[in-house]
C-alpha atoms as a PDB file:
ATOM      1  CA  UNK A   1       0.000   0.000   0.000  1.00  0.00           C
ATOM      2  CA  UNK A   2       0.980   3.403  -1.204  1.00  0.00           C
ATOM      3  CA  UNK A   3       2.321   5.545   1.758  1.00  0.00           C
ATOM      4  CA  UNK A   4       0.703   8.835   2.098  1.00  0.00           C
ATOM      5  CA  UNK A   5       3.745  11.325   1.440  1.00  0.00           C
ATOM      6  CA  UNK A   6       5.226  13.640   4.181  1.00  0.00           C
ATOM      7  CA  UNK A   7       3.603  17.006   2.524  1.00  0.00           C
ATOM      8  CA  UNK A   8       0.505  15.514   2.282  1.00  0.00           C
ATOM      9  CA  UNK A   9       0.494  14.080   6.660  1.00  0.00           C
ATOM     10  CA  UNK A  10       1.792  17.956   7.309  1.00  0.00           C
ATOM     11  CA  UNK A  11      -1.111  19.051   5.833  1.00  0.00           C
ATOM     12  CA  UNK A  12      -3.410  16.867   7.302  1.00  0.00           C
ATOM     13  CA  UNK A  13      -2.349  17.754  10.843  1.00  0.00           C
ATOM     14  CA  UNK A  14      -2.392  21.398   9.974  1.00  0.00           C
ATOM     15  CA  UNK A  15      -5.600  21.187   9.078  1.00  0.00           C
ATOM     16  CA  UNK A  16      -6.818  19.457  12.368  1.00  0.00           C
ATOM     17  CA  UNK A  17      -4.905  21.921  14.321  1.00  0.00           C
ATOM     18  CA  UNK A  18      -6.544  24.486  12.995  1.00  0.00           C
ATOM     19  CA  UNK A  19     -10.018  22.899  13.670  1.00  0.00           C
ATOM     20  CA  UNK A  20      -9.328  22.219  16.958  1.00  0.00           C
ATOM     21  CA  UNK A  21      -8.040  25.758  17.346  1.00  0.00           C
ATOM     22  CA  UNK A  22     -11.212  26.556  15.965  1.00  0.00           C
ATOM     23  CA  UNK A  23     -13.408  24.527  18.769  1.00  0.00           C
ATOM     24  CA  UNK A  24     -11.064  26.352  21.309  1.00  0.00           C
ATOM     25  CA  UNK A  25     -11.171  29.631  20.388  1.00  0.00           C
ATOM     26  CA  UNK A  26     -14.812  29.492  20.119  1.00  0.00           C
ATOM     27  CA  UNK A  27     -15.723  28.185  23.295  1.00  0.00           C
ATOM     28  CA  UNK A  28     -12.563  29.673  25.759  1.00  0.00           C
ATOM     29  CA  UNK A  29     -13.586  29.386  29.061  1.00  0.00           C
ATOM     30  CA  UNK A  30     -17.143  28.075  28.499  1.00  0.00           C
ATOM     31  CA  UNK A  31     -18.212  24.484  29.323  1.00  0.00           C
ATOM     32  CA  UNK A  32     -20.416  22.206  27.292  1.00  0.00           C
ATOM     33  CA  UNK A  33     -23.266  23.304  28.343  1.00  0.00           C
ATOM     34  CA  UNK A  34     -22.661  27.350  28.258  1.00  0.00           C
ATOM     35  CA  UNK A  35     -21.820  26.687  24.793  1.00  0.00           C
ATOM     36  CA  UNK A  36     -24.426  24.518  23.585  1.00  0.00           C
ATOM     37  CA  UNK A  37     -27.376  26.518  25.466  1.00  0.00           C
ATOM     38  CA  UNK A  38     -29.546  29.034  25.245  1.00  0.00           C
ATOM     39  CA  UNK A  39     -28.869  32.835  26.690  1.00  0.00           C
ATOM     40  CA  UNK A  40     -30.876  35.543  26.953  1.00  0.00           C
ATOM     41  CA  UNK A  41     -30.545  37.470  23.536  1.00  0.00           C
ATOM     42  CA  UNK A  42     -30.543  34.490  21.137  1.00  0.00           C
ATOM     43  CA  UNK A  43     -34.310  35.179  20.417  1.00  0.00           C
ATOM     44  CA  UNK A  44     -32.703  38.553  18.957  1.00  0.00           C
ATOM     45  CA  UNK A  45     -30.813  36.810  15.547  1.00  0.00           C
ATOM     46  CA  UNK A  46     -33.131  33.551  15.725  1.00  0.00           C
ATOM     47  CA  UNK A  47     -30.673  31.382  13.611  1.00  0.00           C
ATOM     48  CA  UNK A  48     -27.234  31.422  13.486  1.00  0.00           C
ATOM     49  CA  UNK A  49     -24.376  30.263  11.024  1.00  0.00           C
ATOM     50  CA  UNK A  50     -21.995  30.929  13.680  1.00  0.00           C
ATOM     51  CA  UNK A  51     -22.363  31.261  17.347  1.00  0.00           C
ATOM     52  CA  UNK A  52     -19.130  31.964  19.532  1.00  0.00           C
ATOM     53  CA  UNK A  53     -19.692  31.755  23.383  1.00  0.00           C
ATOM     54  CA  UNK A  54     -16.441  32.661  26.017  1.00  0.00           C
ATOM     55  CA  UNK A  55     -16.646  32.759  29.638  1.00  0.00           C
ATOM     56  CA  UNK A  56     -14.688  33.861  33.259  1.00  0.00           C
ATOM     57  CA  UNK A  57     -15.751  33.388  36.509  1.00  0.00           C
ATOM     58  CA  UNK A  58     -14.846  36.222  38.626  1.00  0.00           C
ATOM     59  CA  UNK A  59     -14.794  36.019  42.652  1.00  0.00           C
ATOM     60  CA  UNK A  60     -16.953  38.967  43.166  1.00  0.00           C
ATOM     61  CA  UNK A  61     -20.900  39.102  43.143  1.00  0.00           C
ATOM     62  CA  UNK A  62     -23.020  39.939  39.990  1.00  0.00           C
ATOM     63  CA  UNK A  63     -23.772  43.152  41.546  1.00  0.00           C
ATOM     64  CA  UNK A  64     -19.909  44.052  41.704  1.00  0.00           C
ATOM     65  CA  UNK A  65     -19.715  42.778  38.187  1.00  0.00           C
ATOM     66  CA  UNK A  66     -22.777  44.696  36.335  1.00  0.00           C
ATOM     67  CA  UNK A  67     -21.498  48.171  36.727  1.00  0.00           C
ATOM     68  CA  UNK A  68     -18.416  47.688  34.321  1.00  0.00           C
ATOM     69  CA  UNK A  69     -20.630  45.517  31.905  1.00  0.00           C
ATOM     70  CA  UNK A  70     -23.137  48.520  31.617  1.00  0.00           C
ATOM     71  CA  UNK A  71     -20.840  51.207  31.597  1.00  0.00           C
ATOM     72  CA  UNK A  72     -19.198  50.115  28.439  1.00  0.00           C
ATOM     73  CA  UNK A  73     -18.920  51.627  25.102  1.00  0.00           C
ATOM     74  CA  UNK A  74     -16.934  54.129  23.256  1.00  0.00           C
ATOM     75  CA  UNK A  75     -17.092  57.583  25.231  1.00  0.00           C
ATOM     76  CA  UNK A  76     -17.745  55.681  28.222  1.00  0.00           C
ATOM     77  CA  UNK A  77     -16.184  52.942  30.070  1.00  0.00           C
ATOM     78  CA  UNK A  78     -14.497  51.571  27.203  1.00  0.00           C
ATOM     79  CA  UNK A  79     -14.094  47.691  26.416  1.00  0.00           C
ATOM     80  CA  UNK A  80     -11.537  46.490  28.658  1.00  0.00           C
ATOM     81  CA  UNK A  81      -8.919  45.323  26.338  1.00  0.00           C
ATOM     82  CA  UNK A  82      -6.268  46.454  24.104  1.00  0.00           C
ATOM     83  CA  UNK A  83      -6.680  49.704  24.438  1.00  0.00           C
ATOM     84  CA  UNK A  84      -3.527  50.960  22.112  1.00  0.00           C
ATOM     85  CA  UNK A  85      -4.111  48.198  19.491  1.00  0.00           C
ATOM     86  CA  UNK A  86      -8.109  49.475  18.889  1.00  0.00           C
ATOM     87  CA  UNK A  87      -7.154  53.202  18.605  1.00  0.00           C
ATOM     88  CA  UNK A  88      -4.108  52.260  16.178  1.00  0.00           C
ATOM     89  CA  UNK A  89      -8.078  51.773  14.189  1.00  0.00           C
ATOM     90  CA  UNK A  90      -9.036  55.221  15.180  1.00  0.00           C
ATOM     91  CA  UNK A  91     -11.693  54.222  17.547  1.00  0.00           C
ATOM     92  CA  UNK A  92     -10.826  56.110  20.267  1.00  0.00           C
ATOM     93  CA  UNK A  93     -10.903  53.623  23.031  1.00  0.00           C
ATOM     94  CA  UNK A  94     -10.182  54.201  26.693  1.00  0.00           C
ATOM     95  CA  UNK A  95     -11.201  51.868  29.482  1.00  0.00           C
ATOM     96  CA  UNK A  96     -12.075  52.976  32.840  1.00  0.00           C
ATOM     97  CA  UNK A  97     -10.518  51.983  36.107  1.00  0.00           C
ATOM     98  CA  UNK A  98     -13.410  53.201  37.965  1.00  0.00           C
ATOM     99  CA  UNK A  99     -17.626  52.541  37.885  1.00  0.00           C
ATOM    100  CA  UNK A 100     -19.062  56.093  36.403  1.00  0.00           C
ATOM    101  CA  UNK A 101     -22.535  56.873  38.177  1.00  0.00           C
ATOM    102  CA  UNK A 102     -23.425  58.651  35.093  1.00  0.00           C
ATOM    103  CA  UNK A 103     -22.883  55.844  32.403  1.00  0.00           C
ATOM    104  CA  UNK A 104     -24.942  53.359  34.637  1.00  0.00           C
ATOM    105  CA  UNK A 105     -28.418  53.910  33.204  1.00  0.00           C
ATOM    106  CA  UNK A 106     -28.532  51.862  30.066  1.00  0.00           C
ATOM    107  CA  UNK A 107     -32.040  51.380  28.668  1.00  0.00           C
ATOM    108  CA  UNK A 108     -33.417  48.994  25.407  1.00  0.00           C
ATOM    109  CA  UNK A 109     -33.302  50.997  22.388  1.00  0.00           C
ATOM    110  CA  UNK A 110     -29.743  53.098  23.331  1.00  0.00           C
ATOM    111  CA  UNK A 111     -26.942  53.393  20.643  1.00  0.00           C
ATOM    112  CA  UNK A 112     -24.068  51.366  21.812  1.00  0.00           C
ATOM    113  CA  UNK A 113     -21.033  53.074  20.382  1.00  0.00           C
ATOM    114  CA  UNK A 114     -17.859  51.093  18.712  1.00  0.00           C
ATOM    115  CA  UNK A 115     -16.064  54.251  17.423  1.00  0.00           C
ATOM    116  CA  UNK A 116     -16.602  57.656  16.964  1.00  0.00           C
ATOM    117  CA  UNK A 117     -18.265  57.015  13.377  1.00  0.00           C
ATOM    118  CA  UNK A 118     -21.962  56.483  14.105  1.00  0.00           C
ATOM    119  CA  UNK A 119     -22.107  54.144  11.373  1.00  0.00           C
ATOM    120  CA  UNK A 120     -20.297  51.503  13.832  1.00  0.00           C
ATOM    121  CA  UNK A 121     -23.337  51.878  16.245  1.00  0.00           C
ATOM    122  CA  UNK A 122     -24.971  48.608  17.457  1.00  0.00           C
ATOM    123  CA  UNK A 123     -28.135  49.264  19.476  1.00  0.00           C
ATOM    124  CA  UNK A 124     -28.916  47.704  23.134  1.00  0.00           C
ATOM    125  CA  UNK A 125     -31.575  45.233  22.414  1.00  0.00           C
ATOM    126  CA  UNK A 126     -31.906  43.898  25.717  1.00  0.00           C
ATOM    127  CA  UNK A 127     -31.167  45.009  29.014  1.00  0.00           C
ATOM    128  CA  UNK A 128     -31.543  42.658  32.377  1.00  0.00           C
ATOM    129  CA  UNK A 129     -29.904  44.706  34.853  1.00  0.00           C
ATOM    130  CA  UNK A 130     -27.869  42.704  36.680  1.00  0.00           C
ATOM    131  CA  UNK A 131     -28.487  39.680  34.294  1.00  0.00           C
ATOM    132  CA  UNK A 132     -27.932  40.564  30.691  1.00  0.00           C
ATOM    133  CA  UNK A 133     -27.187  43.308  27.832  1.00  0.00           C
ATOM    134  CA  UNK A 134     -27.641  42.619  24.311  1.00  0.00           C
ATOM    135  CA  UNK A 135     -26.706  44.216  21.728  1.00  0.00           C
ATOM    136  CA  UNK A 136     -27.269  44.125  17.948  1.00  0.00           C
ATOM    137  CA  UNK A 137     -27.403  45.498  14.325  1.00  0.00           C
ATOM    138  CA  UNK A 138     -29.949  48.303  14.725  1.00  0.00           C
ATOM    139  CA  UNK A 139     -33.163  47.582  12.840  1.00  0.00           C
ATOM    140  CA  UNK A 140     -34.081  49.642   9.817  1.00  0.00           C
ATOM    141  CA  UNK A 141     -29.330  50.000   9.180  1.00  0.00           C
ATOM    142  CA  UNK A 142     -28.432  49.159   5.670  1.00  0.00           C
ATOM    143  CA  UNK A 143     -28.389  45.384   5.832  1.00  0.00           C
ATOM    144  CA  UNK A 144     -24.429  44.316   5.670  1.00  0.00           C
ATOM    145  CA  UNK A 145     -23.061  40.756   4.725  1.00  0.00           C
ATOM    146  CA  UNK A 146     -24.348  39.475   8.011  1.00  0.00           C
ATOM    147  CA  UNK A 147     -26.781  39.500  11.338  1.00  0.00           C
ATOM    148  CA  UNK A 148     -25.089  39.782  14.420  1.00  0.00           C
ATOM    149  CA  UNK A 149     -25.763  39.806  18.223  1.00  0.00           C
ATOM    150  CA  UNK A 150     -23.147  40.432  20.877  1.00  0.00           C
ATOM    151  CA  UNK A 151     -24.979  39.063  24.893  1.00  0.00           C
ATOM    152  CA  UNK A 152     -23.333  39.869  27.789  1.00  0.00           C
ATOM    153  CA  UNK A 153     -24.776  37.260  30.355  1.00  0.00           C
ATOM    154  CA  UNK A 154     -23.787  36.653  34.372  1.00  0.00           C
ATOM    155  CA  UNK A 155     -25.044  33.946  36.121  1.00  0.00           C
ATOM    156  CA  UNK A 156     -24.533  34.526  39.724  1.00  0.00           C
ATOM    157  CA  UNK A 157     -23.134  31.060  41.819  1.00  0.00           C
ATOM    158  CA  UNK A 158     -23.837  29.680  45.344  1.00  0.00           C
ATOM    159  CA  UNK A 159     -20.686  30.440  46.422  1.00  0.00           C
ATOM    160  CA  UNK A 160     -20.258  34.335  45.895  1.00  0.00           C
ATOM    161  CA  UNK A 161     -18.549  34.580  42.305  1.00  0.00           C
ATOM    162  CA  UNK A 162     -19.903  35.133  38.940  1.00  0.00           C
ATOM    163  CA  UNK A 163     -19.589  33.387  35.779  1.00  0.00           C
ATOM    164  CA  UNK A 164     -19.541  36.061  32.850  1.00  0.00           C
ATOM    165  CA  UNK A 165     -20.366  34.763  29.247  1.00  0.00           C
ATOM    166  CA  UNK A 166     -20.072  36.540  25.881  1.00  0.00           C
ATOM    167  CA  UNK A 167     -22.002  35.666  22.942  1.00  0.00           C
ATOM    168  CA  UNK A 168     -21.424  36.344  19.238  1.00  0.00           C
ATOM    169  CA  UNK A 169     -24.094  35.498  16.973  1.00  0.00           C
ATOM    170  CA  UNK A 170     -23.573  35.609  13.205  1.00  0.00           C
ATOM    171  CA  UNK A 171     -26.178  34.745  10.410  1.00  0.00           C
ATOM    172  CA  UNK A 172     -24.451  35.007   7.183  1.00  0.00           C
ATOM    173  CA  UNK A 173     -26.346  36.935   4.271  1.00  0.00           C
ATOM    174  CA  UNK A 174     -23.801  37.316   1.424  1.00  0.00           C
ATOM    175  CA  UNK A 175     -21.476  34.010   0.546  1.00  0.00           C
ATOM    176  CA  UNK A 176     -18.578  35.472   1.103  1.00  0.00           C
ATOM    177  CA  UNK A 177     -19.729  36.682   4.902  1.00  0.00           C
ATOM    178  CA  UNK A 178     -18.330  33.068   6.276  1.00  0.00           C
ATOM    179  CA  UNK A 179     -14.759  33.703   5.332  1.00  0.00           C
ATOM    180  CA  UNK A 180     -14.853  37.316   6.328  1.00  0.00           C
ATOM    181  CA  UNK A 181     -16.477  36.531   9.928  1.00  0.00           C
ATOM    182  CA  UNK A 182     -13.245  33.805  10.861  1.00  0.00           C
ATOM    183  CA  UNK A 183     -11.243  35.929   9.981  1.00  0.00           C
ATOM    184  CA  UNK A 184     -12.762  38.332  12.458  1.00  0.00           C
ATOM    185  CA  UNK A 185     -13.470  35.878  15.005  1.00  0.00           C
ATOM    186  CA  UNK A 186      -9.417  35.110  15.525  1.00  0.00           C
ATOM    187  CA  UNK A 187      -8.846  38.414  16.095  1.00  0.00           C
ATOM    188  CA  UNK A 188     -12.008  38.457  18.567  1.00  0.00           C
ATOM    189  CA  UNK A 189     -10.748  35.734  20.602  1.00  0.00           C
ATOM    190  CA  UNK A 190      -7.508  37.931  21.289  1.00  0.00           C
ATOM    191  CA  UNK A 191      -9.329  41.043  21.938  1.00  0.00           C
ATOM    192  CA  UNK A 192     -12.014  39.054  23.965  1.00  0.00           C
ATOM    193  CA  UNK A 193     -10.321  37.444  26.458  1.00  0.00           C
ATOM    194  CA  UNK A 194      -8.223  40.606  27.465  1.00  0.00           C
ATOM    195  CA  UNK A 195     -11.771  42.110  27.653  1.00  0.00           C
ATOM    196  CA  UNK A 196     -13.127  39.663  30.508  1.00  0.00           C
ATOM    197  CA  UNK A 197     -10.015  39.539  32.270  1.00  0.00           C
ATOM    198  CA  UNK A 198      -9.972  43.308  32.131  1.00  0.00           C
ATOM    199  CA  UNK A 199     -13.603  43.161  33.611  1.00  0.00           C
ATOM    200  CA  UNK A 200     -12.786  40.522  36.034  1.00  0.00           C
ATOM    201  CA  UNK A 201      -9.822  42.184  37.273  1.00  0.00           C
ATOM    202  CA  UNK A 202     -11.804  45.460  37.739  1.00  0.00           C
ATOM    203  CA  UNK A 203     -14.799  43.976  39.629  1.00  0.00           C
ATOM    204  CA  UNK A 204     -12.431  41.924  42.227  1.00  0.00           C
ATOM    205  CA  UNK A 205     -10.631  44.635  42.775  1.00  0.00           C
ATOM    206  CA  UNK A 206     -13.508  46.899  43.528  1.00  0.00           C
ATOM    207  CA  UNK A 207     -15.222  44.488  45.387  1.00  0.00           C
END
């Protein structure tokens, strides 16, 4: 029997490295059944082509937590993360080491600023205070290649901490939206995990 050659196994393995990196990325932090189930939001994109879902838990209540998850935004508390590496995209992005009384009061229905350029807007399509904020594509924008929803969910344990989980929901609407969106969602998986250790540091600190 023919041996398969050495370019050909290299391959092969790349190619299941990068699936599995895939699986990772995807689901960093979040078990099974985080991943797999429903959050508040989902009802907001009702079908996805791709759903991404990352968690923490942070030792500090969901009432410690909430604050910096409201408070976020360009011109407001920021997004936790790379700071320098999003403004080196001219969005203007500076996170907050402290809870602003005055950015706390996020209702349904609020633009939910990216950048400075309103066109980046998403709106807040859901607000559980305490619980949940969603965000999405404002209805009535110029439909783009794809849907999207971004949840912010906390599910408060028995034992004093808080499990925080993101959720990215993607429903494709041009063919060439799939390759476009994982590309995006490498780079996501960087900039999100610096974002909920950035939250998680804040909130244990403050609490």
């Amino acid at each position: 029997m023919r041996q398969p050659s050495t370019p050909a196994v290299v391959f092969a393995g790349l190619v299941a490295l990068g699936f599995l990196f895939r699986r990772i990325q995807l689901r960093w932090g979040a078990t099974a059944a985080e991943a797999d189930g429903v959050l508040p939001g989902d009802d907001l994109l009702s079908f996805a082509d791709l759903q991404s879902t990352r968690a923490i838990t942070i030792e500090a209540p969901a009432d410690a937590v909430w604050p910096w998850v409201a408070q976020m935004g360009q011109g407001r508390g920021g997004l936790y993360s790379y700071d320098f590496l999003e403004n080196l995209a001219g969005l203007d992005i500076h996170s907050a080491d402290r809870i602003h009384p005055e950015w706390q009061d996020i209702q349904a229905g609020d633009r939910f600023h990216l950048a400075p350029a309103a066109s980046a807007d998403l709106e807040v399509g859901l607000v559980d205070r305490g619980n949940a904020l969603v965000l999405r594509v404002p209805p009535g924008s110029p439909p783009g290649p794809f849907g999207f929803s971004w949840a912010f969910v906390l599910q408060a344990q028995s034992v004093g901490t808080t499990r925080l989980l993101v959720r990215e929901r993607y429903a494709y609407r041009q063919w060439w939206a799939r390759c476009l969106v994982e590309a995006v969602e490498v780079a996501s998986f960087i900039m999100y995990r610096r974002m909920l250790q950035g939250i998680r540091s804040r909130a244990e600190g403050n609490h």
